[in-house]
C-alpha atoms as a PDB file:
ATOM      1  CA  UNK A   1     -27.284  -5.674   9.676  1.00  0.00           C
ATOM      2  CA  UNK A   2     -26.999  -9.421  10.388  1.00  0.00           C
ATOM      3  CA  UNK A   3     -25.180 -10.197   7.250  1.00  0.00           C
ATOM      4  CA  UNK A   4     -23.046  -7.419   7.589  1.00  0.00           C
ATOM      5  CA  UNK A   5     -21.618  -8.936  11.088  1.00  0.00           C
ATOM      6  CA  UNK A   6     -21.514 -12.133   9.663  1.00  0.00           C
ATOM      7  CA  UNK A   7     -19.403 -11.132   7.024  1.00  0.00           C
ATOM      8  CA  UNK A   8     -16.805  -9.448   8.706  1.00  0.00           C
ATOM      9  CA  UNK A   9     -16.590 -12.141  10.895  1.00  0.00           C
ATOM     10  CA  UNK A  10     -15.464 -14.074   7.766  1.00  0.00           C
ATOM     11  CA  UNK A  11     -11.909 -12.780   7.698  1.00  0.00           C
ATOM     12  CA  UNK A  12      -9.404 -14.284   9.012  1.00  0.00           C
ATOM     13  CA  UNK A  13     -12.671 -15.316  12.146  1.00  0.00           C
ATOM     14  CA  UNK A  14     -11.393 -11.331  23.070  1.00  0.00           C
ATOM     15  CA  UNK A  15     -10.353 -12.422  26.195  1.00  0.00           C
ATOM     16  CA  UNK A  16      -8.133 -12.305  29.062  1.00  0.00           C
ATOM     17  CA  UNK A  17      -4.673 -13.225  28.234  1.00  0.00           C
ATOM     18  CA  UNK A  18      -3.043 -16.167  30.593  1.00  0.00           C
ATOM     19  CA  UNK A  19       0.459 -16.720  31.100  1.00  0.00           C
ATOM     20  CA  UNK A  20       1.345 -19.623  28.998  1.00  0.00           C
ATOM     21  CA  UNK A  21       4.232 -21.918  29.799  1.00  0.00           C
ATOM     22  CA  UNK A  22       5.838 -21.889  26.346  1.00  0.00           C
ATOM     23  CA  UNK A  23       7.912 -25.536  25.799  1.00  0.00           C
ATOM     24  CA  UNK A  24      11.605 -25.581  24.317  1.00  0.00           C
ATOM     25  CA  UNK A  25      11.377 -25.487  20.341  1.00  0.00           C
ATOM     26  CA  UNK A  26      13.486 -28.782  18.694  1.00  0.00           C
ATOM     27  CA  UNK A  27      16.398 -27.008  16.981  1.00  0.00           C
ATOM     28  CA  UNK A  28      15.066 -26.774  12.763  1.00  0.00           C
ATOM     29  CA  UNK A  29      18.293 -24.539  11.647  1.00  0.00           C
ATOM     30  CA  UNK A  30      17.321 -24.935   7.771  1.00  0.00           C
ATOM     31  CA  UNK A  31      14.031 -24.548   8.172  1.00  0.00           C
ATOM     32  CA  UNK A  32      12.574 -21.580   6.863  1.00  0.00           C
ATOM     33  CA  UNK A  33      10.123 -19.312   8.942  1.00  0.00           C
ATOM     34  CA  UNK A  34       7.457 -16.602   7.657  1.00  0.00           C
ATOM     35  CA  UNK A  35       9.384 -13.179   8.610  1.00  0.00           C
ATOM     36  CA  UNK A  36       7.427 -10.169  10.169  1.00  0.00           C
ATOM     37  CA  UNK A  37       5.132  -8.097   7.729  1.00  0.00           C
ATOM     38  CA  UNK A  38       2.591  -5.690   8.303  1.00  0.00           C
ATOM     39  CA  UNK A  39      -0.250  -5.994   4.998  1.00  0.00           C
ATOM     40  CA  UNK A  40      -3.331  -3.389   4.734  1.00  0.00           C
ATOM     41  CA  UNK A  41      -6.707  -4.646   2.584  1.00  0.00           C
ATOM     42  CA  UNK A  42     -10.063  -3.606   1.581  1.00  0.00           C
ATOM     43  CA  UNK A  43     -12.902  -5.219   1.836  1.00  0.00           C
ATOM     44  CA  UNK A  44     -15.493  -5.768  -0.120  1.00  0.00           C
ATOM     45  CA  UNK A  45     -19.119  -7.250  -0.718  1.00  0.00           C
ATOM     46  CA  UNK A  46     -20.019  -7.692  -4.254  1.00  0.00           C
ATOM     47  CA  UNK A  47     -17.384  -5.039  -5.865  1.00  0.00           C
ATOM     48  CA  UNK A  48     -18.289  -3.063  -3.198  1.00  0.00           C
ATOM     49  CA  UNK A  49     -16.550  -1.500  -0.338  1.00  0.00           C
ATOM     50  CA  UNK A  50     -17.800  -2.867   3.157  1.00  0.00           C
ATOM     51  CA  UNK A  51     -14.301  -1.589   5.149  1.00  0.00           C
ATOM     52  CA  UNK A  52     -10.774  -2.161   5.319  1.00  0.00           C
ATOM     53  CA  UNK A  53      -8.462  -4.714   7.497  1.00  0.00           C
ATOM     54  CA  UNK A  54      -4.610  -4.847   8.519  1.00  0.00           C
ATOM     55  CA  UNK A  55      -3.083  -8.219   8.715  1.00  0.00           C
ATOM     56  CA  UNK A  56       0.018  -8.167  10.940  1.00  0.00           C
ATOM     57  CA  UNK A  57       2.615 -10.743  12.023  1.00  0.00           C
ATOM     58  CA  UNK A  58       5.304  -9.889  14.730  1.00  0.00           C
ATOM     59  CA  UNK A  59       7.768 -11.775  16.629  1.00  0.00           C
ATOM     60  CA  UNK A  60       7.107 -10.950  20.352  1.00  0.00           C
ATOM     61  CA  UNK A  61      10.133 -12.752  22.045  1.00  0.00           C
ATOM     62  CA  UNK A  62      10.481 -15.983  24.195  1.00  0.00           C
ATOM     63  CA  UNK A  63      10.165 -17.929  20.448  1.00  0.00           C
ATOM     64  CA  UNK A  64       6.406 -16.997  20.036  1.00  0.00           C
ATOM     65  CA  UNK A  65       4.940 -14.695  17.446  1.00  0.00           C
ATOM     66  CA  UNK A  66       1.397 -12.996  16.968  1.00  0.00           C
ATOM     67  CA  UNK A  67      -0.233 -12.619  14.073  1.00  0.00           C
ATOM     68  CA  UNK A  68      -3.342 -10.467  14.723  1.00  0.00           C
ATOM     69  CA  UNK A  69      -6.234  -9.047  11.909  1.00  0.00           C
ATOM     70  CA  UNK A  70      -8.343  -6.193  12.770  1.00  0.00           C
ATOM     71  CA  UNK A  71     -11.543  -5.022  10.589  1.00  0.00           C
ATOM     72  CA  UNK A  72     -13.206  -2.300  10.421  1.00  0.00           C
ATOM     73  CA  UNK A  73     -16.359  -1.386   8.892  1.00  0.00           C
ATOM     74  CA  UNK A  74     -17.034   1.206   6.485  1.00  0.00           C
ATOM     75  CA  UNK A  75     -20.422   3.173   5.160  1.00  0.00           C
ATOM     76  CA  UNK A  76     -23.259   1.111   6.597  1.00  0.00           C
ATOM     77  CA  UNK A  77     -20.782  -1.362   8.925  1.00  0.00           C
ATOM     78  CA  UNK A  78     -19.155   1.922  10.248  1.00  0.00           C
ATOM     79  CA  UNK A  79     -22.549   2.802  11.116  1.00  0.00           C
ATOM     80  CA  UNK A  80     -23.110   0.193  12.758  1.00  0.00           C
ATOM     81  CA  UNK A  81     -19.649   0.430  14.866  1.00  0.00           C
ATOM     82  CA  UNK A  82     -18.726  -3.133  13.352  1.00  0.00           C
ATOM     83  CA  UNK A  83     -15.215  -4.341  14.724  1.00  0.00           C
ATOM     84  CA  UNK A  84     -13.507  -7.663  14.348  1.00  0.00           C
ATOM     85  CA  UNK A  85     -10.583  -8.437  15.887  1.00  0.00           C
ATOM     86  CA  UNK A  86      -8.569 -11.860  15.807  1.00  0.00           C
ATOM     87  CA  UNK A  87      -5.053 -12.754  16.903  1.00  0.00           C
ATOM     88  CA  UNK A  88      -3.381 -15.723  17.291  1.00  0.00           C
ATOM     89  CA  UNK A  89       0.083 -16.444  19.187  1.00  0.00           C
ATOM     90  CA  UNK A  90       1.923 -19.381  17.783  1.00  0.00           C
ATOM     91  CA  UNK A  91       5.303 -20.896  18.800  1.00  0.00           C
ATOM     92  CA  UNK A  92       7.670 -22.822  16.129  1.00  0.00           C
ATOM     93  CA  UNK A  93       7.182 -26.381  17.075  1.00  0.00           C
ATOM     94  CA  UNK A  94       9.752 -28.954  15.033  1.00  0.00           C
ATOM     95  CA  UNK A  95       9.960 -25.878  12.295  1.00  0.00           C
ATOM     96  CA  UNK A  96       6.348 -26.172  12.144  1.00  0.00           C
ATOM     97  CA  UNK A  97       4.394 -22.718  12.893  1.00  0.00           C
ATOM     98  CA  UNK A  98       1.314 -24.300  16.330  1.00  0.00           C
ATOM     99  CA  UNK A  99      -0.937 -22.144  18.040  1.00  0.00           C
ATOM    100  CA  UNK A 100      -0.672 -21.579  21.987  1.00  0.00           C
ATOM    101  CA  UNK A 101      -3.486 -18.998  22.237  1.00  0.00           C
ATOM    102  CA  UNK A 102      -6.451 -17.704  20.041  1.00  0.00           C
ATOM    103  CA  UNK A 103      -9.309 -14.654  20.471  1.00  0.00           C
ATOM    104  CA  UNK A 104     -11.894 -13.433  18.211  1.00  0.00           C
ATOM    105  CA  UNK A 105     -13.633 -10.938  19.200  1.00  0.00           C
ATOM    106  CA  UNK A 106     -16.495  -9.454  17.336  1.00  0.00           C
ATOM    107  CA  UNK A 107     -18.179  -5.803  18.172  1.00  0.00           C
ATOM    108  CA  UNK A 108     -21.312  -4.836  16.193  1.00  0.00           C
ATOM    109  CA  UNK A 109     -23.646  -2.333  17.927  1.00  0.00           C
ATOM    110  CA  UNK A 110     -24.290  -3.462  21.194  1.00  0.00           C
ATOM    111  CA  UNK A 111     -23.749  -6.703  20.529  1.00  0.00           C
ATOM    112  CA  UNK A 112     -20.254  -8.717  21.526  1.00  0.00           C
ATOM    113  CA  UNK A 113     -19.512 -12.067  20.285  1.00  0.00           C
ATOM    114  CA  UNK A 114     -16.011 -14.124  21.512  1.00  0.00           C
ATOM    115  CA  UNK A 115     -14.144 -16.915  21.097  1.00  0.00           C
ATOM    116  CA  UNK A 116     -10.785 -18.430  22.604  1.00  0.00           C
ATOM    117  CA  UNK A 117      -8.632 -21.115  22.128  1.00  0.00           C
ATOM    118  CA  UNK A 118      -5.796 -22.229  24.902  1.00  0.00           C
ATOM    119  CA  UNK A 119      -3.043 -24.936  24.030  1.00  0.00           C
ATOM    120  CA  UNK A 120      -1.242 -26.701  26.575  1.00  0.00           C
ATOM    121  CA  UNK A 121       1.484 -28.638  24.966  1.00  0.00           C
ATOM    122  CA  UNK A 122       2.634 -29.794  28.517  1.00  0.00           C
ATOM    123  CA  UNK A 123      -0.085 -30.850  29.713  1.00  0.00           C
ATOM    124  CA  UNK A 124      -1.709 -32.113  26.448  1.00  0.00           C
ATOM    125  CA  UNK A 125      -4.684 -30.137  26.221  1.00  0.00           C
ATOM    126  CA  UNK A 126      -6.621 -27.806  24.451  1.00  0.00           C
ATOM    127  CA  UNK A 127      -9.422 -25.407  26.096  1.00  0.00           C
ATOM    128  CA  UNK A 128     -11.930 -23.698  23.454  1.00  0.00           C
ATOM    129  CA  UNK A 129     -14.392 -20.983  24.850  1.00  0.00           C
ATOM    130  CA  UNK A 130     -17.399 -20.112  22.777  1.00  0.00           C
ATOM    131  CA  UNK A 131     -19.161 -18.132  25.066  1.00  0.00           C
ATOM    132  CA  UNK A 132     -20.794 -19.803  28.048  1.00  0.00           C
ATOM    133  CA  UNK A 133     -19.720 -22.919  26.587  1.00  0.00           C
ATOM    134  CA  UNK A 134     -16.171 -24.842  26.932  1.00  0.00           C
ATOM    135  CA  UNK A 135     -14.763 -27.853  25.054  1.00  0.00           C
ATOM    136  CA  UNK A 136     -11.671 -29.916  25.862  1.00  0.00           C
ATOM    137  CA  UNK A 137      -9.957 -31.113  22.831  1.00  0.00           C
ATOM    138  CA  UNK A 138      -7.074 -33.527  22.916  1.00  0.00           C
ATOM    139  CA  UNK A 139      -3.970 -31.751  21.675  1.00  0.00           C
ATOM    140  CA  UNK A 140      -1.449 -33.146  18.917  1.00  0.00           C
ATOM    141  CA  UNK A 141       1.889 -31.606  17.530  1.00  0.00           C
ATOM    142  CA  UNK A 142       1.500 -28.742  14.782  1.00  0.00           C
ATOM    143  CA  UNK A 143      -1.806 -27.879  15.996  1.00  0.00           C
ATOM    144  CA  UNK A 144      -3.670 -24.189  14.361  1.00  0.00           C
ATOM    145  CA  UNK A 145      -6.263 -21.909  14.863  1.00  0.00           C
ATOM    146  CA  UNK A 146      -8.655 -21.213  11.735  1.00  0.00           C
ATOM    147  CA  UNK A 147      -6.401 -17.732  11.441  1.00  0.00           C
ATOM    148  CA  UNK A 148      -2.928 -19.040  11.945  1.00  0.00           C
ATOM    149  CA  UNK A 149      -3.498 -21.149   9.013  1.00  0.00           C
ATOM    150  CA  UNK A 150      -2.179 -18.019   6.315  1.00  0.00           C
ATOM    151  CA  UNK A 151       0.857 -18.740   8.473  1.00  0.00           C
ATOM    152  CA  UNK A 152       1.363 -22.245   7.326  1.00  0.00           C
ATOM    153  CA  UNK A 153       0.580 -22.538   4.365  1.00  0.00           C
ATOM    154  CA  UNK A 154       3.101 -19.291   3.756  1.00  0.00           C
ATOM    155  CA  UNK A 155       5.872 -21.642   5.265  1.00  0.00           C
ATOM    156  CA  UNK A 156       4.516 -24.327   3.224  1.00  0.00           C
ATOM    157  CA  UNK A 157       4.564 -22.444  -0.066  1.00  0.00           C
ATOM    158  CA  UNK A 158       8.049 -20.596   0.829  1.00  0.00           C
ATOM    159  CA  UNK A 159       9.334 -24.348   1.347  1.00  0.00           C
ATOM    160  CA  UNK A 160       8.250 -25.331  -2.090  1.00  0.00           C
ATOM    161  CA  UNK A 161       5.438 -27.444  -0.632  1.00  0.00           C
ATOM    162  CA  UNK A 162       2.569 -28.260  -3.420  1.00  0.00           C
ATOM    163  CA  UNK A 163      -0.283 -30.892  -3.502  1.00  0.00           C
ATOM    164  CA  UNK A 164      -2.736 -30.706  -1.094  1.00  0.00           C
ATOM    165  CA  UNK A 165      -1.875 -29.162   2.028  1.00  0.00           C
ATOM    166  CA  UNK A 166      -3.516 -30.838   5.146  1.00  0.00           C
ATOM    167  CA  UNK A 167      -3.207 -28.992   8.569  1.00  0.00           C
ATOM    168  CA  UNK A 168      -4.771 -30.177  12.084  1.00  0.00           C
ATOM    169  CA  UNK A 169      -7.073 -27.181  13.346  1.00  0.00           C
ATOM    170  CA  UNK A 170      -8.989 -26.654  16.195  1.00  0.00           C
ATOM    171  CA  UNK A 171     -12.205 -25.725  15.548  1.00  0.00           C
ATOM    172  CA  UNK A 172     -15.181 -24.921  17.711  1.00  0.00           C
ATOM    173  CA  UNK A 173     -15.730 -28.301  19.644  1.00  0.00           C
ATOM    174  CA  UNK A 174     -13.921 -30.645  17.626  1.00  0.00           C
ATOM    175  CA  UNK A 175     -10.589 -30.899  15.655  1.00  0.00           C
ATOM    176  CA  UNK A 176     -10.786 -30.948  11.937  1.00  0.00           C
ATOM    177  CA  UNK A 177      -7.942 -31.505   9.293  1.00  0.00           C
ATOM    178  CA  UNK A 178      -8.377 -28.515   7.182  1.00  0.00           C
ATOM    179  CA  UNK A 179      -7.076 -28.972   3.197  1.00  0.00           C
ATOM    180  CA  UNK A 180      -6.032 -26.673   0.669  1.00  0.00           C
ATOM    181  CA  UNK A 181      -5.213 -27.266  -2.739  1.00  0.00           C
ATOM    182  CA  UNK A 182      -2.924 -25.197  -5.065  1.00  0.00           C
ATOM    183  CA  UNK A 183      -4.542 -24.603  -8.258  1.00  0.00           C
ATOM    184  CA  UNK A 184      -2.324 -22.345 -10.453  1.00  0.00           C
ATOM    185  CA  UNK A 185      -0.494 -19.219 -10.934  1.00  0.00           C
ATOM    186  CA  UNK A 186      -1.748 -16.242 -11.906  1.00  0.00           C
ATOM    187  CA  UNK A 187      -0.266 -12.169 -12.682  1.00  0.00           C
ATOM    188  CA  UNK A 188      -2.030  -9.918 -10.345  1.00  0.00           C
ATOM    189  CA  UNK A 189      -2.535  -6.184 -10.843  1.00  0.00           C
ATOM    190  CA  UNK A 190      -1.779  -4.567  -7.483  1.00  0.00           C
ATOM    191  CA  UNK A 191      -1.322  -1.011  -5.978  1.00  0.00           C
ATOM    192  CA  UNK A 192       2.084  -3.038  -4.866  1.00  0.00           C
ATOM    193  CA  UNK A 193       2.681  -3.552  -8.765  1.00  0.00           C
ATOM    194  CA  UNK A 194       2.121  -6.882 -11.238  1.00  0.00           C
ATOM    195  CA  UNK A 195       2.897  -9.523  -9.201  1.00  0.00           C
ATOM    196  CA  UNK A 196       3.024 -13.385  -9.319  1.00  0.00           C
ATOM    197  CA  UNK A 197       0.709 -15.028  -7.469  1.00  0.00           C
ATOM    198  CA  UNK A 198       0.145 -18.993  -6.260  1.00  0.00           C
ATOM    199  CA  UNK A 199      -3.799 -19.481  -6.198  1.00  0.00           C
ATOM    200  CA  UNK A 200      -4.803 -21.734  -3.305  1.00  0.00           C
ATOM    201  CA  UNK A 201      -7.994 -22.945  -3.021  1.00  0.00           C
ATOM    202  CA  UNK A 202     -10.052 -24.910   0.304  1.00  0.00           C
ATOM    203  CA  UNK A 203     -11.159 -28.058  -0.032  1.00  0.00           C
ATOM    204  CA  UNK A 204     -14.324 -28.904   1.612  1.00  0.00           C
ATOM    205  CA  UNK A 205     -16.138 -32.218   1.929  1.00  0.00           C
ATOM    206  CA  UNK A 206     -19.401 -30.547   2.318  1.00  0.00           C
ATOM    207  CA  UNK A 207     -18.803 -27.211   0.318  1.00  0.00           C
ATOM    208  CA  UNK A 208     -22.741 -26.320  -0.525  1.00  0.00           C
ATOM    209  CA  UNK A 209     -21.596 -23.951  -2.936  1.00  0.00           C
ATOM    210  CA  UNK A 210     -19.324 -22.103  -0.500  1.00  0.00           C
ATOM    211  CA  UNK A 211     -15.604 -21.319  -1.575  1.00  0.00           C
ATOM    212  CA  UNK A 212     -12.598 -19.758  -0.614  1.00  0.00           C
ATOM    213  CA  UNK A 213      -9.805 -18.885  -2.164  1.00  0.00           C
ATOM    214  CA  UNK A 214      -6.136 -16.934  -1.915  1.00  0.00           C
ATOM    215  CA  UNK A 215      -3.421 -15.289  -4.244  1.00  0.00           C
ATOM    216  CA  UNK A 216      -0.766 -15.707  -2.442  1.00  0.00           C
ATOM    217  CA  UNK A 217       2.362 -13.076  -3.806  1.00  0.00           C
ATOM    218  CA  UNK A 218       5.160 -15.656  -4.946  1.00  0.00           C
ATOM    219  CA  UNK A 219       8.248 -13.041  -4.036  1.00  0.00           C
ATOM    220  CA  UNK A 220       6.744 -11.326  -1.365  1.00  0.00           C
ATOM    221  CA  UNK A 221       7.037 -14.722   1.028  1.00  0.00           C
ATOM    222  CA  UNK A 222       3.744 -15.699  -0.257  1.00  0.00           C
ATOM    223  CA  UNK A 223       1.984 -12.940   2.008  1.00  0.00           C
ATOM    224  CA  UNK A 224      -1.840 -12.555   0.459  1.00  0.00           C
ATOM    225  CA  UNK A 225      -2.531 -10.437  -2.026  1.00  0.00           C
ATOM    226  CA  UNK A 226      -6.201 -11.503  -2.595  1.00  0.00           C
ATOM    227  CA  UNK A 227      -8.745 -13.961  -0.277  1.00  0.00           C
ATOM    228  CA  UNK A 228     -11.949 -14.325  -1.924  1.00  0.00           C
ATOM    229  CA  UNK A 229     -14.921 -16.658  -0.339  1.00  0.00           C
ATOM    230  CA  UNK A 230     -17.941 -17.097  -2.380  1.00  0.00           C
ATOM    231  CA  UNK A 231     -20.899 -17.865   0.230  1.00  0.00           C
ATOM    232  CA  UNK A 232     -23.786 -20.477  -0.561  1.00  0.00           C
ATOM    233  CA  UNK A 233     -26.459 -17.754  -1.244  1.00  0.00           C
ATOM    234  CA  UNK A 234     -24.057 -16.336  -4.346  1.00  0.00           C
ATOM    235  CA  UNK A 235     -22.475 -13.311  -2.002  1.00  0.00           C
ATOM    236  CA  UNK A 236     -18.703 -12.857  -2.324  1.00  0.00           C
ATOM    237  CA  UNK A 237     -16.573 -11.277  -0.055  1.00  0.00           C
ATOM    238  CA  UNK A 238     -12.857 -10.773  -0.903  1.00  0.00           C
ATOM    239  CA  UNK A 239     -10.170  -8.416   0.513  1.00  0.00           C
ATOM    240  CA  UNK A 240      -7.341  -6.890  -1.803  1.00  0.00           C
ATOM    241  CA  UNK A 241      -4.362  -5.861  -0.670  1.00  0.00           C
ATOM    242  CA  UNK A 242      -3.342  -1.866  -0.731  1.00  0.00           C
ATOM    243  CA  UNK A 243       0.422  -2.065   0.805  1.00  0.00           C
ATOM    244  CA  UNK A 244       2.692  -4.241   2.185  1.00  0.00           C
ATOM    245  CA  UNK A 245       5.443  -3.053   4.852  1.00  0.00           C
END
């Protein structure tokens, strides 16, 4: 039971909502931002099915937008009453996609795990909640949550971005520069249809066999089509897209 809640919590990783003071975005008239889409998935654990996820990305006024992923568990996980929810609310800073609030929040039996994030851009600051325990992080510009990343490196890709693609996150206790690396194209066969895909990969200093990895559909603004992370111990969890809206 264990591994199943630690795999959910995989994808894509609740609290009390604040009001956030949301700064003035810098006028970026050419740039080009991700547009809303709503994206359904399955799940599975070694080719087989462990549950199904929506991915969702909406623009809730005052120049923020959400993007939120919710899992649920099938079979065994269902069972269990395994739920992960994430969200993350993001404002367009210098055309650049930056988190101003993150949750996770992870249900599994009677058990309850949660995270949060809080960026101040103001005030320079950065508040990360991980249950009992809170960590101030300095902020900088163009900061992300582990989640919001799809987000950029959409824009990225939509921008004709390739190379390694390096963005600031804010992890647990500490910021990290998170890297991915574009690998190749591929044709995928989709209920959405055959569709070209960019195949982006993680790069990890200290990978211990672990890997993840995204098809990313090249006319459908790069939403995901495929993620796919290959854990140390040889498990692989990937989710597949089943429609697109």
């Amino acid at each position: 039971m264990k591994n199943i809640v630690f795999l959910f919590a995989f994808f894509l990783p609740c609290f009390a909502q604040a009001v956030v003071s949301v700064p003035q975005e810098k006028a970026a008239a050419t740039t080009y931002r991700a547009k809303a889409f709503t994206a359904n998935y399955v799940v599975f654990r070694n080719g087989k099915d462990l549950g199904t996820a929506t991915i969702r990305f909406a623009d809730v006024g005052n120049g923020r937008w959400e993007l939120v992923t919710n899992t649920v568990g099938t079979g065994i996980a269902a069972i269990a009453g395994v739920e992960v929810n994430e969200r993350s609310l993001i404002r367009w800073n210098d055309g650049k996609p930056e988190t101003l609030d993150y949750s996770f929040n992870q249900k599994a039996g009677w058990k309850n795990k949660q995270r949060s994030i809080s960026v101040n851009a103001q005030n320079k600051t950065i508040v990360s909640q991980d249950k009992e325990n809170t960590y101030a992080l300095k902020y900088q510009p163009g900061i992300l949550d582990r989640h919001a990343i799809t987000i950029a490196i959409m824009q990225d890709l939509s921008q004709a971005k390739r190379g390694d693609l390096r963005y600031p996150v804010a992890d647990r206790d500490e910021l990290n520069t998170h890297v991915y690396r574009l690998v190749g194209n591929e044709k995928m066969d989709t209920p959405l249809g055959l569709l070209d895909s960019v195949k982006v990969q993680r790069i990890r200093e200290n990978a211990n066999g672990k890997t993840t990895t995204l098809w990313l559909a090249s006319d459908r603004q790069f939403v995901p089509l495929r993620i796919e992370q290959k854990e140390g111990n040889g498990d692989v969890i990937e989710m597949r897209i089943t429609s697109l809206r």
